[in-house]
PDB file of N, CA and C in Angstrom:
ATOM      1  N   UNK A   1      51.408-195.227  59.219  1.00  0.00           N
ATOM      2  CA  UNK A   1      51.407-196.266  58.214  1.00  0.00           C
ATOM      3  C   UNK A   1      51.998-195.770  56.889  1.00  0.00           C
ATOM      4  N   UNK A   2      52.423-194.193  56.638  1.00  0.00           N
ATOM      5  CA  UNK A   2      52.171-193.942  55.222  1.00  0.00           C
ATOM      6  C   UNK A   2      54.078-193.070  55.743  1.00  0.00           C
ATOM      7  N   UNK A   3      54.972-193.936  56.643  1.00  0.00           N
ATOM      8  CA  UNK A   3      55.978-193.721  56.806  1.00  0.00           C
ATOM      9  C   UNK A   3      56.873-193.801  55.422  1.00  0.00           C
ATOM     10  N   UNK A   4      56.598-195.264  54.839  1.00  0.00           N
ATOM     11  CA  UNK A   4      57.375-195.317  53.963  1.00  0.00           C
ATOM     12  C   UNK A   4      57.272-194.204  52.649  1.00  0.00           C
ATOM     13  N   UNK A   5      56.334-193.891  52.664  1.00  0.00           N
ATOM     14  CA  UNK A   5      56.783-192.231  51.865  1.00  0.00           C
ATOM     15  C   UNK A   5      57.564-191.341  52.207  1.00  0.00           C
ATOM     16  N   UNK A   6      57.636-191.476  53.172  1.00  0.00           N
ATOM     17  CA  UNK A   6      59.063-189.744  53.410  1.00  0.00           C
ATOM     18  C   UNK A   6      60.575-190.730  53.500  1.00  0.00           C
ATOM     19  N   UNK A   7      60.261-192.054  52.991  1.00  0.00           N
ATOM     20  CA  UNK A   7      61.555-192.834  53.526  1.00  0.00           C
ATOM     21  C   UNK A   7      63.007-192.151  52.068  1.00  0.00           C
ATOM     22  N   UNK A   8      64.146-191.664  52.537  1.00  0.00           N
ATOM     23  CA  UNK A   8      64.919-191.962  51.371  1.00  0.00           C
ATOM     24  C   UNK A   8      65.897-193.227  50.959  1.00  0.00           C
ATOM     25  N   UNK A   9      65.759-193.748  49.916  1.00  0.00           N
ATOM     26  CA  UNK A   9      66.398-194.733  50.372  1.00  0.00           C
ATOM     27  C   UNK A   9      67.864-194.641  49.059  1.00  0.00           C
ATOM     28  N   UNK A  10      68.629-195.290  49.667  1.00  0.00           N
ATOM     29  CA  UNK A  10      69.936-194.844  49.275  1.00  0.00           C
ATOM     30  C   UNK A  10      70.065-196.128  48.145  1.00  0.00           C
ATOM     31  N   UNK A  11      70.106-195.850  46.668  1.00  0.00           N
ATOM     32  CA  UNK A  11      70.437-196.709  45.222  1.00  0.00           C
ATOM     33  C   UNK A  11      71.377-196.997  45.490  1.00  0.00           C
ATOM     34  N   UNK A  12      72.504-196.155  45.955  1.00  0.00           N
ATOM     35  CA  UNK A  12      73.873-196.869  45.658  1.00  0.00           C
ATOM     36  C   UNK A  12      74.511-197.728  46.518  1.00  0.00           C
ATOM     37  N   UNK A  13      73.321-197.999  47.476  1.00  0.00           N
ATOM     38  CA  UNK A  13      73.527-199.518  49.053  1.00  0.00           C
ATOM     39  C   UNK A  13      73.303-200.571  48.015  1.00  0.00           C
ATOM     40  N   UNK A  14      74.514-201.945  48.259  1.00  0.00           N
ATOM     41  CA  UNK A  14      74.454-202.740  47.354  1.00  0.00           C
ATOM     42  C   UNK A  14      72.952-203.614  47.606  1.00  0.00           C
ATOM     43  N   UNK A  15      72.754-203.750  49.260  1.00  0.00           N
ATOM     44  CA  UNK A  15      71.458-204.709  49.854  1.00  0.00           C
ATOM     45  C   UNK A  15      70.421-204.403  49.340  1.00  0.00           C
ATOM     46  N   UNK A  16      69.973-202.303  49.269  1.00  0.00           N
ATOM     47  CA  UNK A  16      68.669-202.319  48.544  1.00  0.00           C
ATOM     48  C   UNK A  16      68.620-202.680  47.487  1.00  0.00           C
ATOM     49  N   UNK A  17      69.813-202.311  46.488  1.00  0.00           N
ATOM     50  CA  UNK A  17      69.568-202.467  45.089  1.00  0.00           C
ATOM     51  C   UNK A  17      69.370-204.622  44.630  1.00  0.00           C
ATOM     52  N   UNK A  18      70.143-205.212  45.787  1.00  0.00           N
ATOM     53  CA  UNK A  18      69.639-206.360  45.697  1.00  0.00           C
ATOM     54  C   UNK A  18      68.474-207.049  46.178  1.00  0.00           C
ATOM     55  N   UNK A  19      67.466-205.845  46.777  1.00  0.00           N
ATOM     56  CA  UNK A  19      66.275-206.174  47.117  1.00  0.00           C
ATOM     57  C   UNK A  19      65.252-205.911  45.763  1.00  0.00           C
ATOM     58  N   UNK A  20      65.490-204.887  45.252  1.00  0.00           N
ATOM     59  CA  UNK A  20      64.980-204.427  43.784  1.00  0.00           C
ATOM     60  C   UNK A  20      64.953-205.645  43.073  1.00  0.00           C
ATOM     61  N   UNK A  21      66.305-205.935  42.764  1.00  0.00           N
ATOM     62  CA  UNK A  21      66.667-206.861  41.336  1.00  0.00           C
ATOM     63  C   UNK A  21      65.585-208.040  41.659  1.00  0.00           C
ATOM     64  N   UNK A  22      65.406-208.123  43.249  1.00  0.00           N
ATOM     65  CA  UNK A  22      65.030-209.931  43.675  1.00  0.00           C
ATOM     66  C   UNK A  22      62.908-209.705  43.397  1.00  0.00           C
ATOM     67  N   UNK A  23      62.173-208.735  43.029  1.00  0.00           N
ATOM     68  CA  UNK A  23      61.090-208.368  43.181  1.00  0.00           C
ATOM     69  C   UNK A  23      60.466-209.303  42.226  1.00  0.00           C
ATOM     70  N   UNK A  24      61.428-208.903  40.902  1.00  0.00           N
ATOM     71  CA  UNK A  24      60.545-209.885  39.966  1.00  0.00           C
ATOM     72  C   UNK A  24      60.379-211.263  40.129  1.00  0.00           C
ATOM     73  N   UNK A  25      60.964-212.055  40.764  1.00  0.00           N
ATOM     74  CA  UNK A  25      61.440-213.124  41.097  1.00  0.00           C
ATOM     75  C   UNK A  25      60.182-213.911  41.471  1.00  0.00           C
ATOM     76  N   UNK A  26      59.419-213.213  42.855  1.00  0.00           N
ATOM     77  CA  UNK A  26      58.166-213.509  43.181  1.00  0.00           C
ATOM     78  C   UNK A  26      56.923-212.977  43.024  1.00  0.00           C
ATOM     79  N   UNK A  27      57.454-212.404  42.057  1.00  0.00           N
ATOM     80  CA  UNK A  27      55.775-211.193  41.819  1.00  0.00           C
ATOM     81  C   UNK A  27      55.839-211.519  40.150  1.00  0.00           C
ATOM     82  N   UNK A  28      56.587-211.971  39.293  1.00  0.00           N
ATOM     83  CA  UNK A  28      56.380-212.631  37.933  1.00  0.00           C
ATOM     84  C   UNK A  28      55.210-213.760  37.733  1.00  0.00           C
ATOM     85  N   UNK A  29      54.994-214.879  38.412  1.00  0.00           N
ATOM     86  CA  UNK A  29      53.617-215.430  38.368  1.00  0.00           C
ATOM     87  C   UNK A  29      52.658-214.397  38.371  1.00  0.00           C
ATOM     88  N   UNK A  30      52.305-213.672  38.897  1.00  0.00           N
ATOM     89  CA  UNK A  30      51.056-212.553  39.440  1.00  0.00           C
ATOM     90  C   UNK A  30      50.503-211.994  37.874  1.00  0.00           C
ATOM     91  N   UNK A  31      52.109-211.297  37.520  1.00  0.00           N
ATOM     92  CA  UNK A  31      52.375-210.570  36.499  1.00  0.00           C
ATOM     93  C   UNK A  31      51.929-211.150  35.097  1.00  0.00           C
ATOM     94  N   UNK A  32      52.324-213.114  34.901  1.00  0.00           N
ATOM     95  CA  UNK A  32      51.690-213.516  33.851  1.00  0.00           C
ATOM     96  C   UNK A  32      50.646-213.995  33.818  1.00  0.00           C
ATOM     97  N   UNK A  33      50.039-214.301  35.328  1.00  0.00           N
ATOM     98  CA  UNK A  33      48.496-214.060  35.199  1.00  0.00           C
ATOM     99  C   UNK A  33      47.424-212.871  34.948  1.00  0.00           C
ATOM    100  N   UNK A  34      47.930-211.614  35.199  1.00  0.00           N
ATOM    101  CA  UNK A  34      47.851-210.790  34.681  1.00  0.00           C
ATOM    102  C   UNK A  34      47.928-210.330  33.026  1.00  0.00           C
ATOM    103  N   UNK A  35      48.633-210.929  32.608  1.00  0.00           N
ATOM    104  CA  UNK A  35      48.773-210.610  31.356  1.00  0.00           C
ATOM    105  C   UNK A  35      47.877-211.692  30.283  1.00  0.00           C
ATOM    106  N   UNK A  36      47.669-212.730  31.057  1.00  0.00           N
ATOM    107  CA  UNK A  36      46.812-213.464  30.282  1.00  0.00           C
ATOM    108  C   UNK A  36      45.367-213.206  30.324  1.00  0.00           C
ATOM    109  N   UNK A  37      45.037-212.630  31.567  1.00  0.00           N
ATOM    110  CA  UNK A  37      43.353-211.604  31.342  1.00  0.00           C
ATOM    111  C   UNK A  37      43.293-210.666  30.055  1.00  0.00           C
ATOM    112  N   UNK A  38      44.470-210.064  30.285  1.00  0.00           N
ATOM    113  CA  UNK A  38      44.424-209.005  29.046  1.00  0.00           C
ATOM    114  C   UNK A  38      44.047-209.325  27.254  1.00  0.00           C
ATOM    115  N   UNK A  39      42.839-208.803  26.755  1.00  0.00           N
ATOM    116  CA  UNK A  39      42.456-208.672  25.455  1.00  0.00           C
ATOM    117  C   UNK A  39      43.101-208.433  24.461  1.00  0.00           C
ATOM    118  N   UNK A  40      43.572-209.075  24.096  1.00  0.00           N
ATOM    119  CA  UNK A  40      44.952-207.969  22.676  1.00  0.00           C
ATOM    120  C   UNK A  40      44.326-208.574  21.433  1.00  0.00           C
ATOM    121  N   UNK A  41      44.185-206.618  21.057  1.00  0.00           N
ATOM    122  CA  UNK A  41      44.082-206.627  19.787  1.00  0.00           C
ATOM    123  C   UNK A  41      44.507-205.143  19.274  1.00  0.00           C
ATOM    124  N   UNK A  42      44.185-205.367  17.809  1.00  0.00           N
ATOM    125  CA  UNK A  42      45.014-204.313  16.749  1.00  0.00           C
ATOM    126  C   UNK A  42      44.464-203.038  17.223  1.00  0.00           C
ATOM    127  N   UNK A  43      45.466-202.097  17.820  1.00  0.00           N
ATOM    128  CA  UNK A  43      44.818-200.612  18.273  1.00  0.00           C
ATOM    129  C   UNK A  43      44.735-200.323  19.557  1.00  0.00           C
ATOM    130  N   UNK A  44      45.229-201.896  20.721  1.00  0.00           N
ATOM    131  CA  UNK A  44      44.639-201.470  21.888  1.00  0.00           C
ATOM    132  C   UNK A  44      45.777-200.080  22.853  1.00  0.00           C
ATOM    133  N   UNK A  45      45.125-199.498  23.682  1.00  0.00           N
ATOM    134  CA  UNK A  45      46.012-198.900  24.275  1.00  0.00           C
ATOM    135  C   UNK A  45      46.442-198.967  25.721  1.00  0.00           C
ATOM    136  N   UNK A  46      47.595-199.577  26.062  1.00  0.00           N
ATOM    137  CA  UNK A  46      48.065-199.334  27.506  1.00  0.00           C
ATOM    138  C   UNK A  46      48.434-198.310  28.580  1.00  0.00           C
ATOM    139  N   UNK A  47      47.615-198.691  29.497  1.00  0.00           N
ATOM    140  CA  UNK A  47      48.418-197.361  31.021  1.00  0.00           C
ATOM    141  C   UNK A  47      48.597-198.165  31.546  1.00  0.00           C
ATOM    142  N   UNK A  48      49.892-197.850  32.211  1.00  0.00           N
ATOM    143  CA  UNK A  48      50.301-198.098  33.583  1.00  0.00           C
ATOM    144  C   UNK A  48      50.114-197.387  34.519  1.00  0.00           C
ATOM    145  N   UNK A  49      49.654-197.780  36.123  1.00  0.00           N
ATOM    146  CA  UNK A  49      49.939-197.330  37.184  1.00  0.00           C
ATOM    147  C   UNK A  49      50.491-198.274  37.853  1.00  0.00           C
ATOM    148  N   UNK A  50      51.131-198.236  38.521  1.00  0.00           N
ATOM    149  CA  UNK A  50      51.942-198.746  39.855  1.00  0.00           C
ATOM    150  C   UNK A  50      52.328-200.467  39.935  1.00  0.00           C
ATOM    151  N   UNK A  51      53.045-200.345  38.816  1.00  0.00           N
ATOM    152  CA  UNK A  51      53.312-202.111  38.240  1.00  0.00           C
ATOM    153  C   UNK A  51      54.517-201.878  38.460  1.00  0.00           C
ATOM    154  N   UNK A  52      55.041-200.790  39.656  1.00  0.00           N
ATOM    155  CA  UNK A  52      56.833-200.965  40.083  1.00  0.00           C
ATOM    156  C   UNK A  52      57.581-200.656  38.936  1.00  0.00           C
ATOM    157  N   UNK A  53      58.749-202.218  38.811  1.00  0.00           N
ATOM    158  CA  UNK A  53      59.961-201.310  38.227  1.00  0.00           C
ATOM    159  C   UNK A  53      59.376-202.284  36.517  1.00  0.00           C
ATOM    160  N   UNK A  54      57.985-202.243  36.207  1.00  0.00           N
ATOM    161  CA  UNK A  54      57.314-202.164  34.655  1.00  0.00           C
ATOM    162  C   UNK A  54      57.478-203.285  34.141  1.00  0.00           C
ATOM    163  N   UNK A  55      57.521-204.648  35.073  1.00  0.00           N
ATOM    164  CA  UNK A  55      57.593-205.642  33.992  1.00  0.00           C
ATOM    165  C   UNK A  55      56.249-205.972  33.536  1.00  0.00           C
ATOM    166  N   UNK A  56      54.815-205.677  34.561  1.00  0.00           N
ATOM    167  CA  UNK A  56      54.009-205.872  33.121  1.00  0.00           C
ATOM    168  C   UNK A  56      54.521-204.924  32.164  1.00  0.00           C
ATOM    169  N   UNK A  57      54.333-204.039  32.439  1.00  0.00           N
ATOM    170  CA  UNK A  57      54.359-202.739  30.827  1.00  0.00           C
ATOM    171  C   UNK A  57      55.237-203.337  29.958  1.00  0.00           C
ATOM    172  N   UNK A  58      56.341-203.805  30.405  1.00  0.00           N
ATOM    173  CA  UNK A  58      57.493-204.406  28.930  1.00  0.00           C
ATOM    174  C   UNK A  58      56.766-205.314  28.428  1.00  0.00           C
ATOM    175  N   UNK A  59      56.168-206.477  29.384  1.00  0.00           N
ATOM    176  CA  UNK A  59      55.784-207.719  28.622  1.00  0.00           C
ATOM    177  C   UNK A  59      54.515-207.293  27.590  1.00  0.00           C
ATOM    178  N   UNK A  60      53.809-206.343  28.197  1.00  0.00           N
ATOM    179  CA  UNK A  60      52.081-206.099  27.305  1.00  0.00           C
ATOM    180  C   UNK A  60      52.792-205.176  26.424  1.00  0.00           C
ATOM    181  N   UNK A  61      54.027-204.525  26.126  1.00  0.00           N
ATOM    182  CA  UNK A  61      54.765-203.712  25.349  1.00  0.00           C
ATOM    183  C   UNK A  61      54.719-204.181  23.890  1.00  0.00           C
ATOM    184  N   UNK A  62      55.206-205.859  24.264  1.00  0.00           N
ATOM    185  CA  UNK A  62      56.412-206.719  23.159  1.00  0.00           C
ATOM    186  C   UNK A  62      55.235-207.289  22.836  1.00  0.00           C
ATOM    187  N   UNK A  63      53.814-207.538  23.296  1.00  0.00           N
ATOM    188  CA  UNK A  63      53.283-208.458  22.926  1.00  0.00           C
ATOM    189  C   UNK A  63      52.422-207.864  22.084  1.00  0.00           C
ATOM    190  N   UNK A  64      52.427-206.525  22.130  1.00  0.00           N
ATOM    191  CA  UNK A  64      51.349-204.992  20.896  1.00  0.00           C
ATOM    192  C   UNK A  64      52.306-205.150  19.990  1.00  0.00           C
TER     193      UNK A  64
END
């Protein structure tokens, strides 16, 4: 099951890199429900783990 870790996968194939670009596409709802749980206020501090290629992190970025 834990194949796709030893997988390499080749950036400069045009198909993966158009599998990348297409992620946010359907995982952006998730992402602004996510971001609307979040508490913001003056001082808070963000981590990321494993939010992929970081569009929460940009959006909770712009919004500190």
């Amino acid at each position: 099951m834990d194949n796709y870790l030893k997988t390499n996968y080749d950036l400069n194939n045009a198909e993966t890199v158009s599998v990348v670009d297409e992620l946010p596409l359907w995982s952006a709802p998730f992402g602004l429900r996510l971001l609307d749980k979040i508490k913001y206020k003056k001082n808070i501090t963000a981590f990321d783990i494993g939010s992929g290629l970081g569009f929460p992190l940009l959006e909770v970025a712009m919004r500190l």
